[in-house]
Protein backbone atom coordinates (compact mmCIF):
# COMPACT_ATOMS: atom_id res chain seq x y z
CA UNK A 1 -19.77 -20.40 -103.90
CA UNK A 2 -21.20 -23.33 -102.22
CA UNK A 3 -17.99 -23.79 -100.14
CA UNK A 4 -18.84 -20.13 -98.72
CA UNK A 5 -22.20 -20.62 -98.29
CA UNK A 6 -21.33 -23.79 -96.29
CA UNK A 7 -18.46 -21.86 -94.23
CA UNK A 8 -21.08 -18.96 -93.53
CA UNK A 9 -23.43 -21.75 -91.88
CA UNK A 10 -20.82 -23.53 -89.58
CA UNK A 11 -19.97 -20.08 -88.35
CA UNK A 12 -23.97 -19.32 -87.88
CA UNK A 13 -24.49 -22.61 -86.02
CA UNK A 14 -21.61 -21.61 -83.31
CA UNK A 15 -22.41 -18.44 -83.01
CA UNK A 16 -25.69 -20.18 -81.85
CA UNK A 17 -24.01 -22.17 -79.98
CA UNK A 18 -22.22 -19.49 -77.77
CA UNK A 19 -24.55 -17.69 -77.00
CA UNK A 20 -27.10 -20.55 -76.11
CA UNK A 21 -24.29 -21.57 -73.29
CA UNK A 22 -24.17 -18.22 -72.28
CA UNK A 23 -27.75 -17.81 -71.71
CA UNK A 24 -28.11 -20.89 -70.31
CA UNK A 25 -25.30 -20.41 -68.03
CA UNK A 26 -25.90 -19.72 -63.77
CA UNK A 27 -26.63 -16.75 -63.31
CA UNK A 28 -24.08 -15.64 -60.21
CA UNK A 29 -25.63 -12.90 -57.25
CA UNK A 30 -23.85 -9.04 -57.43
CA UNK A 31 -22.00 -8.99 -53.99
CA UNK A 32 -22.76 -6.19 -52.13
CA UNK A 33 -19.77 -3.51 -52.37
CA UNK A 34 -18.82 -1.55 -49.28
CA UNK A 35 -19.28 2.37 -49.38
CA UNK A 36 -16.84 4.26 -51.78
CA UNK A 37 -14.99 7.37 -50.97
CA UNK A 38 -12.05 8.99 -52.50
CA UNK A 39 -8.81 7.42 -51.88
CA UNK A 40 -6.03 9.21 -49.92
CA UNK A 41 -2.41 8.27 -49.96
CA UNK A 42 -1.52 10.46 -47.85
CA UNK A 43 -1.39 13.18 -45.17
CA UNK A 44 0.50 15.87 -46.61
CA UNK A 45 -1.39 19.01 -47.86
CA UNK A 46 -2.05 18.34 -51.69
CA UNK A 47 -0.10 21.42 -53.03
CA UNK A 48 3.43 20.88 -50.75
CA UNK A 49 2.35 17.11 -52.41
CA UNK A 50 2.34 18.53 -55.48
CA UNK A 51 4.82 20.71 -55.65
CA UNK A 52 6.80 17.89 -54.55
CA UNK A 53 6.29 15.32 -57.04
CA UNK A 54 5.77 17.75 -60.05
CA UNK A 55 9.83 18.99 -59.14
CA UNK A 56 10.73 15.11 -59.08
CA UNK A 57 10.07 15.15 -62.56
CA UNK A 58 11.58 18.52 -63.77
CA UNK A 59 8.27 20.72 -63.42
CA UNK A 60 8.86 24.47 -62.67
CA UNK A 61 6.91 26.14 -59.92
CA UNK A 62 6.41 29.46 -59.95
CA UNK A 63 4.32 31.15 -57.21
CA UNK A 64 2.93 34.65 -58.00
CA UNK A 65 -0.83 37.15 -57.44
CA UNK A 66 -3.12 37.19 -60.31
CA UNK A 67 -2.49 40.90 -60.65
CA UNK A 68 1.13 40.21 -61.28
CA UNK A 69 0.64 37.35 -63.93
CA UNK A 70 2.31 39.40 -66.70
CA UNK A 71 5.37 40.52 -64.99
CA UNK A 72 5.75 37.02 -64.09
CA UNK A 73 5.49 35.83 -67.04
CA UNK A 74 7.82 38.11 -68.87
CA UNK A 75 10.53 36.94 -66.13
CA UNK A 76 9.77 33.36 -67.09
CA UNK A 77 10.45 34.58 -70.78
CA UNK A 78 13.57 36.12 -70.11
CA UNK A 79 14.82 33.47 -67.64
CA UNK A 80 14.51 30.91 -70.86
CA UNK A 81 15.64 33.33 -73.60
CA UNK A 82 12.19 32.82 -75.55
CA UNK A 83 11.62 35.41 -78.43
CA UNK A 84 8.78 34.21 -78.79
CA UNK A 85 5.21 33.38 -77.08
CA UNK A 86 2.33 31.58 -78.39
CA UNK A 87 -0.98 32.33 -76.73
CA UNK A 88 -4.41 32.15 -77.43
CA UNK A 89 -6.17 36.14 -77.92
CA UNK A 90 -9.59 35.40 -76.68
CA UNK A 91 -9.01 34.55 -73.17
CA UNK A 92 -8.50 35.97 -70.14
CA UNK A 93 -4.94 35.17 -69.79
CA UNK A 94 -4.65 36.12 -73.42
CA UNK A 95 -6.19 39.70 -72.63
CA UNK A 96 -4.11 40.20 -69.36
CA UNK A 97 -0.70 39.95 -72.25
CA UNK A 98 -2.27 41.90 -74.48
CA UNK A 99 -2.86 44.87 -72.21
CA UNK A 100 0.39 43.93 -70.58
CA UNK A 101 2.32 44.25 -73.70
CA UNK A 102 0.42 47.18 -75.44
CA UNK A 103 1.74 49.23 -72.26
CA UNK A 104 5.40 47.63 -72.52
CA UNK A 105 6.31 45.30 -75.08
CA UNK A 106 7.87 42.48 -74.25
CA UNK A 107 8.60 38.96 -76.24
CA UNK A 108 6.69 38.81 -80.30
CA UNK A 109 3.60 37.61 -79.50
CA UNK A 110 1.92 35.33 -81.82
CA UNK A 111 -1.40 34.81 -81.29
CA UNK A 112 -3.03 31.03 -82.19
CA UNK A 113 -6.30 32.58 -84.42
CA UNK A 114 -5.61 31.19 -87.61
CA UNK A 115 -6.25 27.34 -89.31
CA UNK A 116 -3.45 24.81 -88.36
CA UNK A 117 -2.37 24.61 -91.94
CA UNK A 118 -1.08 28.14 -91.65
CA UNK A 119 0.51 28.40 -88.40
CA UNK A 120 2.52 24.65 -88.96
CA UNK A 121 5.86 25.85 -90.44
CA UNK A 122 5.67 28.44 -87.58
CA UNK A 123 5.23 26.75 -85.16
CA UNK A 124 7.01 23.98 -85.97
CA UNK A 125 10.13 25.87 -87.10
CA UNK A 126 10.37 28.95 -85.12
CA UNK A 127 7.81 29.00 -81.46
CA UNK A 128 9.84 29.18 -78.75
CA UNK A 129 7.20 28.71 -76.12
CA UNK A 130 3.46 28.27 -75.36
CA UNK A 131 1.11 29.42 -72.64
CA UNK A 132 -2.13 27.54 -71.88
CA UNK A 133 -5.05 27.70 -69.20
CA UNK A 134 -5.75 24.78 -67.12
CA UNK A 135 -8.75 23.11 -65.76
CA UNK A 136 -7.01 22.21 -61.90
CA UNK A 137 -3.96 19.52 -60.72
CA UNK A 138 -4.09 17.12 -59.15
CA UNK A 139 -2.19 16.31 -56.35
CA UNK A 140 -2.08 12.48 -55.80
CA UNK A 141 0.07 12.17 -59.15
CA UNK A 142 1.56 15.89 -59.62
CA UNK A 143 -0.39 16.14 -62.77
CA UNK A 144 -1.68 19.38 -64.42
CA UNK A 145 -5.42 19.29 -66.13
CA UNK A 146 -5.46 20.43 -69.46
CA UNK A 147 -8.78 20.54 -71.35
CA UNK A 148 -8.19 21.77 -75.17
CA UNK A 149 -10.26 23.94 -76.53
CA UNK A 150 -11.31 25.41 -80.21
CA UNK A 151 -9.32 28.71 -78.79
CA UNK A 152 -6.35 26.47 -76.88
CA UNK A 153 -6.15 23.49 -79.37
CA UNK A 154 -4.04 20.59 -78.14
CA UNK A 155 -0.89 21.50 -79.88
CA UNK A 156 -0.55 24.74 -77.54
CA UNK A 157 0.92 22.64 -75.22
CA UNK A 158 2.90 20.13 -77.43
CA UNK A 159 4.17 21.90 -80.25
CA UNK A 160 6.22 24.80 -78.29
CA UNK A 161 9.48 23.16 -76.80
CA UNK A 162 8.47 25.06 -73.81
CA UNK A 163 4.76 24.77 -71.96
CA UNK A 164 4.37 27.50 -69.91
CA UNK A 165 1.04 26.57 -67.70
CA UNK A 166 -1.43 28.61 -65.26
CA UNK A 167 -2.40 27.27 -62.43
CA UNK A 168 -4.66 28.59 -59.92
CA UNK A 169 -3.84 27.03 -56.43
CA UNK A 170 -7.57 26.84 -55.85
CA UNK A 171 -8.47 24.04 -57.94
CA UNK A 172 -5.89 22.01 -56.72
CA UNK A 173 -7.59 18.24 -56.33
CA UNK A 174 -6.59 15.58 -53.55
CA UNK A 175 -6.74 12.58 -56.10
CA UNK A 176 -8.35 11.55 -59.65
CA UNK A 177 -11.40 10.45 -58.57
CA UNK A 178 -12.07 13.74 -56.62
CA UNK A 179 -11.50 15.51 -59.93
CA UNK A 180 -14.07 13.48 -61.35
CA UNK A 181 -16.73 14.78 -58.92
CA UNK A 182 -16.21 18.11 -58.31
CA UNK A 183 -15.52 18.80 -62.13
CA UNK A 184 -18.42 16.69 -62.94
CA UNK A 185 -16.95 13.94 -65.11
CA UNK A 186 -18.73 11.73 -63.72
CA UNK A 187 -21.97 12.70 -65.25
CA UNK A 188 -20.65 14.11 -68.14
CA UNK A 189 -17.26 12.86 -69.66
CA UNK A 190 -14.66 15.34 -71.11
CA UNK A 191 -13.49 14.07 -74.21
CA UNK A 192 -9.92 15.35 -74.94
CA UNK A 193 -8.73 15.84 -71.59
CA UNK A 194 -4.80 15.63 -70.83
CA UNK A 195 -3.23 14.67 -67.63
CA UNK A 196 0.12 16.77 -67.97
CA UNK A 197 3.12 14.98 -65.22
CA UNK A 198 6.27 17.15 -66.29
CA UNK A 199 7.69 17.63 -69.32
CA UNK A 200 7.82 15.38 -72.37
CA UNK A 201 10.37 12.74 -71.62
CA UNK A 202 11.38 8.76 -72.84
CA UNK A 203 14.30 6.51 -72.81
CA UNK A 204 15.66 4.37 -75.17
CA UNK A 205 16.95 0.33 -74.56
CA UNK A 206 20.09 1.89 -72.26
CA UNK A 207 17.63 3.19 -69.92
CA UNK A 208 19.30 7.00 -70.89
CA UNK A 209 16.30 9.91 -69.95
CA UNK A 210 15.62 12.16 -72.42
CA UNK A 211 13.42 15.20 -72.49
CA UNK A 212 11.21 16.69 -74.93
CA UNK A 213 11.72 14.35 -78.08
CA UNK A 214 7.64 13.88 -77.85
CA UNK A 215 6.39 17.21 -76.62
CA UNK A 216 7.96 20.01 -74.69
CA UNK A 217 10.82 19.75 -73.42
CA UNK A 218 10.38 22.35 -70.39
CA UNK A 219 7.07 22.84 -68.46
CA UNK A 220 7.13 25.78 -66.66
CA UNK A 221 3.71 26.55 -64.07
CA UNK A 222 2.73 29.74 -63.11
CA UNK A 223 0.95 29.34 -59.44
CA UNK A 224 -1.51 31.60 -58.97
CA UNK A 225 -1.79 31.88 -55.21
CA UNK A 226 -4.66 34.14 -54.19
């Protein structure tokens, strides 16, 4: 006990002692920083930039009206043989299937409204693909904003092998930081937000590419144009 007590002391005392050199240390002036603005790579428009580097990495762009969202989406369906979608009900691109399908069925639907615990094996097991919202893209890096939600948990867009995402042209950002302003992060942080570049891929010690062993192995956009 006495050896601890001791131990406890030297570790007080140089404690002490650090921070008594870092008070006493000079204090050094804050240089004066020049204006910031947003940095630009480049001159190309940020969609073709976009478009360009989200295709370098296997992304699927495909351009269509809001009014024709469904249709689109049931060609994207059959185009990858899904049986299966997984959407979220209460939102608006889960109401636009819904009235879609209740005039002309298309793909089972099966809607994310139940705890995780029950939809697992399902999902796990038997989704063939997933549609999701998203926030914007940014153009800079090709990457797709995703911000979960209680009615699009994160798993949407992981679980299903493929991501099928909607975009809306008009929140297409020039870079990261210009995200950050216009979607306000800067005054108030998201907290789970994802930053989607393709679809899931790694490579093991050979250098050999895989896709999909840690998410979806297909990410397929939907553009909405106007």
């Amino acid at each position: 006990m006495t050896w601890l007590v001791k131990g406890a002391s030297v570790m007080s005392n140089a404690r002490s002692a650090i921070l008594e050199r870092l008070r006493k240390a000079p204090k050094k002036p804050v240089p004066d920083l020049a204006p910031w603005s947003p940095y630009k790579t480049t001159t190309e428009q940020p969609l073709d930039r976009f478009r360009r580097l989200m295709g370098a990495v296997k992304g699927e762009i495909i351009d269509t009206k809001r009014a024709d969202l469904a249709e689109t989406l049931r060609k994207v369906l059959a185009d990858k043989q899904a049986k299966n979608l997984l959407y979220a009900p209460n939102t608006e691109i889960g109401r636009t299937i819904d009235a879609a399908w209740a005039t002309e069925p298309g793909p089972q639907l099966v809607a994310y409204d139940k705890p995780m615990e029950e939809l697992k094996s399902l999902m796990i097991n038997d989704i063939d693909a997933g549609i999701t919202s998203t926030m914007g893209a940014i153009a800079d890096t090709g990457s797709l904003i995703v911000w979960p939600s209680a009615e699009e948990p994160r798993l949407m867009s992981l679980v299903p092998p493929i991501h099928i995402a909607v975009l809306e042209a008009s929140k297409m950002y020039d870079s990261f930081s210009e995200a950050v302003g216009k979607l306000g992060w800067n005054k108030k942080p998201p907290g789970n937000t994802l930053l989607i570049s393709g679809p899931s891929k790694t490579a093991d010690i050979e250098g050999i590419l895989c896709f999909g062993v840690h998410g979806p192995k297909q990410l397929v956009i939907i553009l909405i144009t106007d």
